[in-house]
PDB file of N, CA and C in Angstrom:
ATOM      1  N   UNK A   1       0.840  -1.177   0.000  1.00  0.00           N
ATOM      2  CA  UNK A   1       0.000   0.000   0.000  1.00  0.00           C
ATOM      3  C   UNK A   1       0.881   1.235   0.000  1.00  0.00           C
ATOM      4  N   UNK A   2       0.347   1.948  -0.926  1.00  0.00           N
ATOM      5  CA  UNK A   2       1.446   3.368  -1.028  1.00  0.00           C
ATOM      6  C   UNK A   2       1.147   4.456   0.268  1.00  0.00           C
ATOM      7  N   UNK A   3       2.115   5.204   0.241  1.00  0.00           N
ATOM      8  CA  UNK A   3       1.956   6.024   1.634  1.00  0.00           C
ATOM      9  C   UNK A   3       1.663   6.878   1.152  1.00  0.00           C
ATOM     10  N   UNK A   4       0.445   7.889   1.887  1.00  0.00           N
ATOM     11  CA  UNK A   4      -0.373   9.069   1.490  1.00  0.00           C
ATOM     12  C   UNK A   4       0.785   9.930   2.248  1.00  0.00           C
ATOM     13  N   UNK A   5       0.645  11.066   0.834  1.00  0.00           N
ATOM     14  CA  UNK A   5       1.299  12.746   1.678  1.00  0.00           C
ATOM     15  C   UNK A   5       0.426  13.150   2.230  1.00  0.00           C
ATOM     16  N   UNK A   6       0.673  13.659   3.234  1.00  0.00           N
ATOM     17  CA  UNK A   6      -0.328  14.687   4.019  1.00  0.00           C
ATOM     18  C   UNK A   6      -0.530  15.822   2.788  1.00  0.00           C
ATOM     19  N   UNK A   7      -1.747  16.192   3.737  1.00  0.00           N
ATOM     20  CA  UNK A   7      -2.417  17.567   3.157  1.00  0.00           C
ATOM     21  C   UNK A   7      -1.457  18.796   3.280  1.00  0.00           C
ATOM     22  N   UNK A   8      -1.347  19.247   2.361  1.00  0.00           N
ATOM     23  CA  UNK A   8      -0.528  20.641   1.994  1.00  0.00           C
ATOM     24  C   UNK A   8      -1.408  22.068   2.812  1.00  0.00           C
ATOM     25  N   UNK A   9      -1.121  22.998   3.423  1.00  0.00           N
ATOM     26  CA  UNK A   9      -1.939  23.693   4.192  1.00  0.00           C
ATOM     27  C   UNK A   9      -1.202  24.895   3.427  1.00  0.00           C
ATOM     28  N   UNK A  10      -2.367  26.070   3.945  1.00  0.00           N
ATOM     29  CA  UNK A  10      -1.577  27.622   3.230  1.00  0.00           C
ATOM     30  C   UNK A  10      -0.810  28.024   4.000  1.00  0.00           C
ATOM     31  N   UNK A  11       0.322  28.654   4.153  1.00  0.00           N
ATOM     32  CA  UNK A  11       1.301  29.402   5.074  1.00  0.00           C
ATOM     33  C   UNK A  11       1.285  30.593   5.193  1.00  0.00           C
ATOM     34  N   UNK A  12      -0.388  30.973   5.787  1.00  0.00           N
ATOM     35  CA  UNK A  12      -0.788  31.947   6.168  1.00  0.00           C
ATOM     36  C   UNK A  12      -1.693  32.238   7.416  1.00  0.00           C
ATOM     37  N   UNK A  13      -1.857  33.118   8.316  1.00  0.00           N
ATOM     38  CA  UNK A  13      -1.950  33.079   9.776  1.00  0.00           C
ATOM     39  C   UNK A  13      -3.545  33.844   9.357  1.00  0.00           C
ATOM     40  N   UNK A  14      -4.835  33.755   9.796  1.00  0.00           N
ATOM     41  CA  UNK A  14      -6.016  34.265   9.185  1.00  0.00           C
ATOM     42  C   UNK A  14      -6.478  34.592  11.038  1.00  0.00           C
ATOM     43  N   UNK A  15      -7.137  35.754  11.233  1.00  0.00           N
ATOM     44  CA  UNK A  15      -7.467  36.439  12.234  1.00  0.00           C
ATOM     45  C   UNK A  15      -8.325  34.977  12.463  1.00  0.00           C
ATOM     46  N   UNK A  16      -9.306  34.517  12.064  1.00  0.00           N
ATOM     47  CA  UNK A  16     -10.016  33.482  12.740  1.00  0.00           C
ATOM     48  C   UNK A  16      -9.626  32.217  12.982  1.00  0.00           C
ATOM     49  N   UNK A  17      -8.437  31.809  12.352  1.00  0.00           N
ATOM     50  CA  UNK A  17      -7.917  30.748  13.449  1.00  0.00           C
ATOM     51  C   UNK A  17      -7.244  30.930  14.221  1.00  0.00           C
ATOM     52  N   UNK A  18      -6.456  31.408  14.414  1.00  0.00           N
ATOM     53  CA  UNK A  18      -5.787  32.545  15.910  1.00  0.00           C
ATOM     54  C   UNK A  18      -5.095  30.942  16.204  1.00  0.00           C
ATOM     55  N   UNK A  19      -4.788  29.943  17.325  1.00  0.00           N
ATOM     56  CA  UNK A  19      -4.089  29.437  18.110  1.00  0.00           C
ATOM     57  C   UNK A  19      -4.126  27.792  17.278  1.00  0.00           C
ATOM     58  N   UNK A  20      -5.010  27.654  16.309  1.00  0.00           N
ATOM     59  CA  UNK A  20      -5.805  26.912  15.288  1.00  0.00           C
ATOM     60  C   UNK A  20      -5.187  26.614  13.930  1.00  0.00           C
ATOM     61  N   UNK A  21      -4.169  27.363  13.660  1.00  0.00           N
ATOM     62  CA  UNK A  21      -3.246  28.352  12.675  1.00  0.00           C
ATOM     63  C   UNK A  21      -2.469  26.651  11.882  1.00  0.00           C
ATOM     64  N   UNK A  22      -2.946  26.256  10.729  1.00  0.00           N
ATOM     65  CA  UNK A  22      -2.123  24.668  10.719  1.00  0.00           C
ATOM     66  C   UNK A  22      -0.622  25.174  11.057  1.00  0.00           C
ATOM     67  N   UNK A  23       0.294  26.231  11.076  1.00  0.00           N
ATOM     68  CA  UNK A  23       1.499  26.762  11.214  1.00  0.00           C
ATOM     69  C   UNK A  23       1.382  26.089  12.416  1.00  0.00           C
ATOM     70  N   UNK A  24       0.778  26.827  13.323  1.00  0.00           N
ATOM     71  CA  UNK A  24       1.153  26.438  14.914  1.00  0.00           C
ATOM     72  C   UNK A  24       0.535  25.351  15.358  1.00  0.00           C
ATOM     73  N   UNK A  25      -0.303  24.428  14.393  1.00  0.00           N
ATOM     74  CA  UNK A  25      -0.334  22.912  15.027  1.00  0.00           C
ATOM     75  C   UNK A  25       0.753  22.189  14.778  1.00  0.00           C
ATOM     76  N   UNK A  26       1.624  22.491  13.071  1.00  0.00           N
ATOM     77  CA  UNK A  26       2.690  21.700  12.842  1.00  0.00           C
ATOM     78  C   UNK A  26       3.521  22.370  13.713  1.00  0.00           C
ATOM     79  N   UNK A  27       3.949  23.321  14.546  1.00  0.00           N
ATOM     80  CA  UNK A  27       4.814  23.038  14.962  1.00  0.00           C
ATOM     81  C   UNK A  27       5.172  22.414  16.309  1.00  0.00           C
ATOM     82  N   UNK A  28       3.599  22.496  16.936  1.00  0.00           N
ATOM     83  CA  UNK A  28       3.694  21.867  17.959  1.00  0.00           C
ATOM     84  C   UNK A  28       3.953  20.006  17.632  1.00  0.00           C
ATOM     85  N   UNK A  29       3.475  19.957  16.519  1.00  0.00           N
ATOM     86  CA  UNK A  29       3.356  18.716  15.833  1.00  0.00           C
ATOM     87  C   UNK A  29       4.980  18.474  15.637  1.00  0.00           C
ATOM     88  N   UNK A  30       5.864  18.945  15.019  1.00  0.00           N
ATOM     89  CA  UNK A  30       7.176  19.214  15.354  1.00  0.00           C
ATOM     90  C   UNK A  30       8.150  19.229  16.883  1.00  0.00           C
ATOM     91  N   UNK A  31       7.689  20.281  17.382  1.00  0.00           N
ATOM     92  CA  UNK A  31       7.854  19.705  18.559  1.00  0.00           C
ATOM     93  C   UNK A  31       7.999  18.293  19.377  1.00  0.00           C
ATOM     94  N   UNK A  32       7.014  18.060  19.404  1.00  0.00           N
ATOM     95  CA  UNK A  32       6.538  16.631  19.972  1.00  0.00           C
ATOM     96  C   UNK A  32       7.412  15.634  19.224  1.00  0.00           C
ATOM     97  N   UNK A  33       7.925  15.856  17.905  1.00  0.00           N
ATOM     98  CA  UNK A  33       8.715  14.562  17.285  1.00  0.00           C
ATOM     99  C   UNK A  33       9.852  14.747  17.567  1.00  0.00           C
ATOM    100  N   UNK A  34       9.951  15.998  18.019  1.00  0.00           N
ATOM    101  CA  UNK A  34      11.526  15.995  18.370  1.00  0.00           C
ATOM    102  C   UNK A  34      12.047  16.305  20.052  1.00  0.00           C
ATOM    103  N   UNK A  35      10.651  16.379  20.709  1.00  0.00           N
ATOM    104  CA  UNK A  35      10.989  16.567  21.907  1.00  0.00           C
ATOM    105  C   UNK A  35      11.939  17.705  22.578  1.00  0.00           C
ATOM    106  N   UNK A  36      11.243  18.787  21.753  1.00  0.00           N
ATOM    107  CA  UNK A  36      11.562  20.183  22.075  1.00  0.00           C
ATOM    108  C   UNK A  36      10.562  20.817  22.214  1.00  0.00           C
ATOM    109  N   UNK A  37      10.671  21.819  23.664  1.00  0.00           N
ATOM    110  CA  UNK A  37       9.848  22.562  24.469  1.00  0.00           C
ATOM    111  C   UNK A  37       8.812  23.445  23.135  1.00  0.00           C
ATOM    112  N   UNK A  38       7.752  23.272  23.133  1.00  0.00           N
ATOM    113  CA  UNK A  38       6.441  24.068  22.420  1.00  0.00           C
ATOM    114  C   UNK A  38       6.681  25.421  22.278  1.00  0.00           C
ATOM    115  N   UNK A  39       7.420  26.090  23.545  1.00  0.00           N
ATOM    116  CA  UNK A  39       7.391  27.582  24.013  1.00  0.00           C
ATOM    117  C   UNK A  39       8.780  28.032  23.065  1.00  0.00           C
ATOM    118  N   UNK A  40       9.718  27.056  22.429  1.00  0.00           N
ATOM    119  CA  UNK A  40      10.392  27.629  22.014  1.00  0.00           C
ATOM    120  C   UNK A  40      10.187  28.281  20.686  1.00  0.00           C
ATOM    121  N   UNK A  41      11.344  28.874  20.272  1.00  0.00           N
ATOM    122  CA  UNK A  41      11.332  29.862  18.719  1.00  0.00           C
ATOM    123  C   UNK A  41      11.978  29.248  17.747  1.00  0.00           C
ATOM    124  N   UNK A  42      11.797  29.219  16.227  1.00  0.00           N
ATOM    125  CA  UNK A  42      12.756  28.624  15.359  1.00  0.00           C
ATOM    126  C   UNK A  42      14.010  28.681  15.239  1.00  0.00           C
ATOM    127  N   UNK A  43      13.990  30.474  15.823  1.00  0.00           N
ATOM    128  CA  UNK A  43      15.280  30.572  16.250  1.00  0.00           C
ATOM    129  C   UNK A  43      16.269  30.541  17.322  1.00  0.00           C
ATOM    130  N   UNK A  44      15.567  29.488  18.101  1.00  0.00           N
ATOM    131  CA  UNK A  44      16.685  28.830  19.165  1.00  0.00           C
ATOM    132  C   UNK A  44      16.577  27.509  18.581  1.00  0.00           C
ATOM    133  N   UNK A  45      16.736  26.837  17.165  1.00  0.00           N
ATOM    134  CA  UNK A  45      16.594  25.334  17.154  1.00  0.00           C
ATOM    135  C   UNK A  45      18.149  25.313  17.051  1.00  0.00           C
ATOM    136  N   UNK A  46      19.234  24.325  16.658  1.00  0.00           N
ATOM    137  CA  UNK A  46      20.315  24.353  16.655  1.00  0.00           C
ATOM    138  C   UNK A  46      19.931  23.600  15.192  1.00  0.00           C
ATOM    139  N   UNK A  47      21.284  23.485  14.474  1.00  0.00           N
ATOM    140  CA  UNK A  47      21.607  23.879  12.787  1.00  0.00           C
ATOM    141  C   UNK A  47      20.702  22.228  12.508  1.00  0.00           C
ATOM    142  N   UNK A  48      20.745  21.342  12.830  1.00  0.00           N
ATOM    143  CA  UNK A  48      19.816  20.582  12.796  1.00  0.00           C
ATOM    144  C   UNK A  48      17.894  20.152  12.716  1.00  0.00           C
ATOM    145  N   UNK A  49      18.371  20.610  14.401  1.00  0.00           N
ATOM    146  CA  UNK A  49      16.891  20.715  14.260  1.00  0.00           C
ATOM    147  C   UNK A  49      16.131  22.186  13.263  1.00  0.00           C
ATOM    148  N   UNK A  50      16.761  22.859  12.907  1.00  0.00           N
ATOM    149  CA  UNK A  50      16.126  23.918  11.863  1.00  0.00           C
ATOM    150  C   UNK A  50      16.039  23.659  10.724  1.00  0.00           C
ATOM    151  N   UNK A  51      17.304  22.342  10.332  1.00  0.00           N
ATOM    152  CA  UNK A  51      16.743  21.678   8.770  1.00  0.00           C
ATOM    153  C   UNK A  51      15.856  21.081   8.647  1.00  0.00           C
ATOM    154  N   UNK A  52      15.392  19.904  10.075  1.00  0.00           N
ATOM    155  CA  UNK A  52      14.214  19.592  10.256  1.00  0.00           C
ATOM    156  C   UNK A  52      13.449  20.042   9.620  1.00  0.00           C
ATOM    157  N   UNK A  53      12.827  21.281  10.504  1.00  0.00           N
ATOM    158  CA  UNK A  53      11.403  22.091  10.662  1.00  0.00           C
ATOM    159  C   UNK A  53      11.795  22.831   9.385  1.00  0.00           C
ATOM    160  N   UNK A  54      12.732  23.089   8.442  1.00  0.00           N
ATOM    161  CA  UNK A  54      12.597  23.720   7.408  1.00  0.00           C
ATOM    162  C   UNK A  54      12.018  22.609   6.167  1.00  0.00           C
ATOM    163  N   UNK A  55      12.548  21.022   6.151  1.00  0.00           N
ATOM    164  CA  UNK A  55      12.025  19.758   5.695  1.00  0.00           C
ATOM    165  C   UNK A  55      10.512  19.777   6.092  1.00  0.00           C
ATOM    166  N   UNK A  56      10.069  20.091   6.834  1.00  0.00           N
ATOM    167  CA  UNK A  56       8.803  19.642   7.154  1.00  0.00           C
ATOM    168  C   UNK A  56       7.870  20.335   6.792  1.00  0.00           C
ATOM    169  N   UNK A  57       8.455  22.007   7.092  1.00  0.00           N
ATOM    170  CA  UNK A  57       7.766  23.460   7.000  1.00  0.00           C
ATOM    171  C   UNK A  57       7.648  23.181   5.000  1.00  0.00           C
ATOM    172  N   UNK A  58       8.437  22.871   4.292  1.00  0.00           N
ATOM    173  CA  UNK A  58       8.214  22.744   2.593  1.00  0.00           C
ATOM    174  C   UNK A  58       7.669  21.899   2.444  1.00  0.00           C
ATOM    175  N   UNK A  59       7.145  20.481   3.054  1.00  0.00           N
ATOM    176  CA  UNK A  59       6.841  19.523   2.621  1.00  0.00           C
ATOM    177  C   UNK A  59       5.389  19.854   3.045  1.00  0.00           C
ATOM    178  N   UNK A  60       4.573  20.330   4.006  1.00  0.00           N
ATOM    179  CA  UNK A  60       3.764  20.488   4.089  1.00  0.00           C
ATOM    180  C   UNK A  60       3.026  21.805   3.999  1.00  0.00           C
ATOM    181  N   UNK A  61       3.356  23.092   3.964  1.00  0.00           N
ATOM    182  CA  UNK A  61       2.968  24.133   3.795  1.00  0.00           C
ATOM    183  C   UNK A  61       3.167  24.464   2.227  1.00  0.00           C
ATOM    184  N   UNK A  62       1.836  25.184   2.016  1.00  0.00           N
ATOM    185  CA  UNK A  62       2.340  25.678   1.033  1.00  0.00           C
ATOM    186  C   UNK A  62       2.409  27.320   0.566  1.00  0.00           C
ATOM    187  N   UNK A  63       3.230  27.837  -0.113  1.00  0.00           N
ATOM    188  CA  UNK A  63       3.629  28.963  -0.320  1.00  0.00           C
ATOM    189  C   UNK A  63       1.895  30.174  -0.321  1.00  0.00           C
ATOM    190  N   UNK A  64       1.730  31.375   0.138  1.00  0.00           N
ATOM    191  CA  UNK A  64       0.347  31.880  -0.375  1.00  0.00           C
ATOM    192  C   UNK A  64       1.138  32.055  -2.112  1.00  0.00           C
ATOM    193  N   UNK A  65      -0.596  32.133  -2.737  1.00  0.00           N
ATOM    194  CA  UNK A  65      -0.218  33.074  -4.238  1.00  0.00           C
ATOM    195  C   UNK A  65      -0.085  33.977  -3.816  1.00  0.00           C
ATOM    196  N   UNK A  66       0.878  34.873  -5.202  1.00  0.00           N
ATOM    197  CA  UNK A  66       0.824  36.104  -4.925  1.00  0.00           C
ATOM    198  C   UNK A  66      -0.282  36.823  -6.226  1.00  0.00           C
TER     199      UNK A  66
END
């Protein structure tokens, strides 16, 4: 059985999902796989874990049109 990609989401923050944001579920979703604190910033990941979340952040987000 072939493996499904996840759903591609917009990489954009909309006043009505506020905390809901697929941004800030993947990253808590991120988080959790890597067992780094929720509260942190992208920019405290170390050169690793930021290729990560940059792998993950392209594979599933997708760019807005312009």
């Amino acid at each position: 059985m072939a493996k499904q990609n996840p759903k591609r989401v917009e990489n954009t923050i909309s006043d009505e999902t506020g905390e809901f944001d697929q941004r800030f579920i993947l990253w808590r979703h991120f988080c959790k796989l890597y067992n780094i604190p929720v509260e942190s910033l992208p920019s405290q990941l170390n050169e690793q874990q930021r290729q990560n979340w940059e792998e993950l952040k392209s594979s599933r987000l997708r760019r807005p049109q312009s």
